[in-house]
Protein backbone atom coordinates (compact mmCIF):
# COMPACT_ATOMS: atom_id res chain seq x y z
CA UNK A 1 17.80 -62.75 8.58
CA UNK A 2 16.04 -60.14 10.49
CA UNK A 3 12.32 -59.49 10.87
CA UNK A 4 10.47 -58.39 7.37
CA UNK A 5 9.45 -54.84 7.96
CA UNK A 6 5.78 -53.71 8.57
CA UNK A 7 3.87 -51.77 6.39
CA UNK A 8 1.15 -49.91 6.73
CA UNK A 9 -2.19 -49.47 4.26
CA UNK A 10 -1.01 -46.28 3.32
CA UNK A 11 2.13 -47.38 2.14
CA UNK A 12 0.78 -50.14 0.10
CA UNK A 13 -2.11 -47.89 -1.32
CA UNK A 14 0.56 -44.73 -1.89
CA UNK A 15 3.43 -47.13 -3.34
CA UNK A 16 5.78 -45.24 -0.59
CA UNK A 17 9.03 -47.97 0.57
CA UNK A 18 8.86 -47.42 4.72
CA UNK A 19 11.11 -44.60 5.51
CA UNK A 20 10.79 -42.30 2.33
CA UNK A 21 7.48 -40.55 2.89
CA UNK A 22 8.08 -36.71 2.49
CA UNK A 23 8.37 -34.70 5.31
CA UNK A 24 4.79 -32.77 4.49
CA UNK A 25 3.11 -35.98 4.62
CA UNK A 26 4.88 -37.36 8.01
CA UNK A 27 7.86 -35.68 9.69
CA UNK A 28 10.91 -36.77 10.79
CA UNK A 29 10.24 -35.81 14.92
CA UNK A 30 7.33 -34.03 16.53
CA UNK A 31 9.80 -30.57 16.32
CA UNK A 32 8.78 -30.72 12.78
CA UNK A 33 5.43 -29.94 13.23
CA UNK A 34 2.40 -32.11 12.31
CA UNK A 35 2.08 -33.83 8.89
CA UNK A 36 -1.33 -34.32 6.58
CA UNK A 37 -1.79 -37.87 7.94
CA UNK A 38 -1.81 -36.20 12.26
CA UNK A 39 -4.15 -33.39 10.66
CA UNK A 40 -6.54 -36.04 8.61
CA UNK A 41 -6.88 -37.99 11.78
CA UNK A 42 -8.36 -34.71 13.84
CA UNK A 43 -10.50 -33.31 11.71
CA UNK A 44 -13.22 -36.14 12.50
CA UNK A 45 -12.86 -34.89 16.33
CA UNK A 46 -12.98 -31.05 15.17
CA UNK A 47 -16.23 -31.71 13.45
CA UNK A 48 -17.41 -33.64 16.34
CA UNK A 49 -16.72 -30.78 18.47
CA UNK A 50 -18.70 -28.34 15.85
CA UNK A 51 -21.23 -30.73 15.40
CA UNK A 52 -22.28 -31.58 18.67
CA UNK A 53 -22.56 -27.85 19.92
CA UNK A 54 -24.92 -26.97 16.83
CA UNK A 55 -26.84 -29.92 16.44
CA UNK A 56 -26.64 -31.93 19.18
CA UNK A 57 -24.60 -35.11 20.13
CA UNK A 58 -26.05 -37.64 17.29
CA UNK A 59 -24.23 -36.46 14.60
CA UNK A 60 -21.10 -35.46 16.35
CA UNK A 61 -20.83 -39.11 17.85
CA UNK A 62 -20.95 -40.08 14.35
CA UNK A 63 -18.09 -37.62 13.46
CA UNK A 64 -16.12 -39.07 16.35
CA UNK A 65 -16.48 -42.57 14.98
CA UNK A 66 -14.51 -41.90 11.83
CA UNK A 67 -11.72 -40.62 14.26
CA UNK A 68 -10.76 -44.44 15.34
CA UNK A 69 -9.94 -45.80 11.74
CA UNK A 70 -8.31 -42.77 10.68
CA UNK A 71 -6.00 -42.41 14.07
CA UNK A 72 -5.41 -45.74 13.24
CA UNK A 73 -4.38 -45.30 9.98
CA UNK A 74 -2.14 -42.80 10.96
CA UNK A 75 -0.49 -44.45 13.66
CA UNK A 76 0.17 -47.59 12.08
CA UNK A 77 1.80 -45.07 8.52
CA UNK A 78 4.09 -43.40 11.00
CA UNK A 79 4.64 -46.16 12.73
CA UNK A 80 6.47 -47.87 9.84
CA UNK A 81 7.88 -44.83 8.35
CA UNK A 82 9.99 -44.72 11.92
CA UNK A 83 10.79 -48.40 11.93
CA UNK A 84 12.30 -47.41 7.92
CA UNK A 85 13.98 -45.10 8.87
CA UNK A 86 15.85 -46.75 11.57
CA UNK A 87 16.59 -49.72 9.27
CA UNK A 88 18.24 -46.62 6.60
CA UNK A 89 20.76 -45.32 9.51
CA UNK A 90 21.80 -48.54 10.49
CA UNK A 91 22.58 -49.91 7.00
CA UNK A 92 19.93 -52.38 6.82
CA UNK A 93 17.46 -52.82 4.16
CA UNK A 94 14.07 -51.14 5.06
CA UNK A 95 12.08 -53.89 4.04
CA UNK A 96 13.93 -57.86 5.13
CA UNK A 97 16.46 -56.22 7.65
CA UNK A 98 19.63 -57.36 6.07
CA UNK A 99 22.67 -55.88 7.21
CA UNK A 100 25.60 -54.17 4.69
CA UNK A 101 23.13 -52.78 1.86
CA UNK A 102 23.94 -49.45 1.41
CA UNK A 103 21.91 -46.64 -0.52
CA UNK A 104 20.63 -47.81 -3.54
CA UNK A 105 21.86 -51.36 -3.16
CA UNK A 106 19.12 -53.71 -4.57
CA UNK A 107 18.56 -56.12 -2.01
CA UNK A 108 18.40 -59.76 -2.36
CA UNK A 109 14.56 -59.29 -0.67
CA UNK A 110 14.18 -57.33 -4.31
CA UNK A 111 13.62 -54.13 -2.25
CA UNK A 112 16.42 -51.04 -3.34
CA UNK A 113 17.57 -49.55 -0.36
């Protein structure tokens, strides 16, 4: 059996199965454009940017900070959502790996495809 799939946070907290997120919340490839997660994780860095010019560096550092846990939340959501998706073109199930279950197949993980 095949490595049990990673999930992310997100996924947990959203109830989203690895490799079915919709396309406005992370795209399929970077020719997409950007999804809500990528734009979440700049805005701490855009108000850094505002913040620091108006007011000085304190509370833009501050701003920054929240940057790190939300790039990482980000990163780790699309992250999985790729590693589903692979798992869905090759047949496998997105969450145990197995091989041969096909859309819609329940799993014997107890994951549908």
């Amino acid at each position: 059996m095949a490595n049990k799939s990673p999930t992310s946070p997100l996924h947990r907290l959203l109830k989203i199965q690895p490799g079915l997120a919709p396309k406005w919340l992370s795209p399929r490839n970077s020719c997409e454009g950007f999804g809500l997660l990528d734009v979440l994780a700049a805005t701490p860095l855009l108000a850094a940017i505002a913040l620091g010019r108006r007011h000085g560096w304190g509370p833009g550092l501050l701003a920054a900070a929240l940057y790190l846990p939300m790039a990482w939340l980000s990163e780790r959501f699309n992250s999985a959502e790729r590693w589903g998706r692979a798992r869905r073109r090759r047949g496998e199930c997105p969450s145990c790996g197995r091989a041969g279950i096909g859309a819609e197949t329940p799993c014997e993980c107890g994951q549908a495809a």
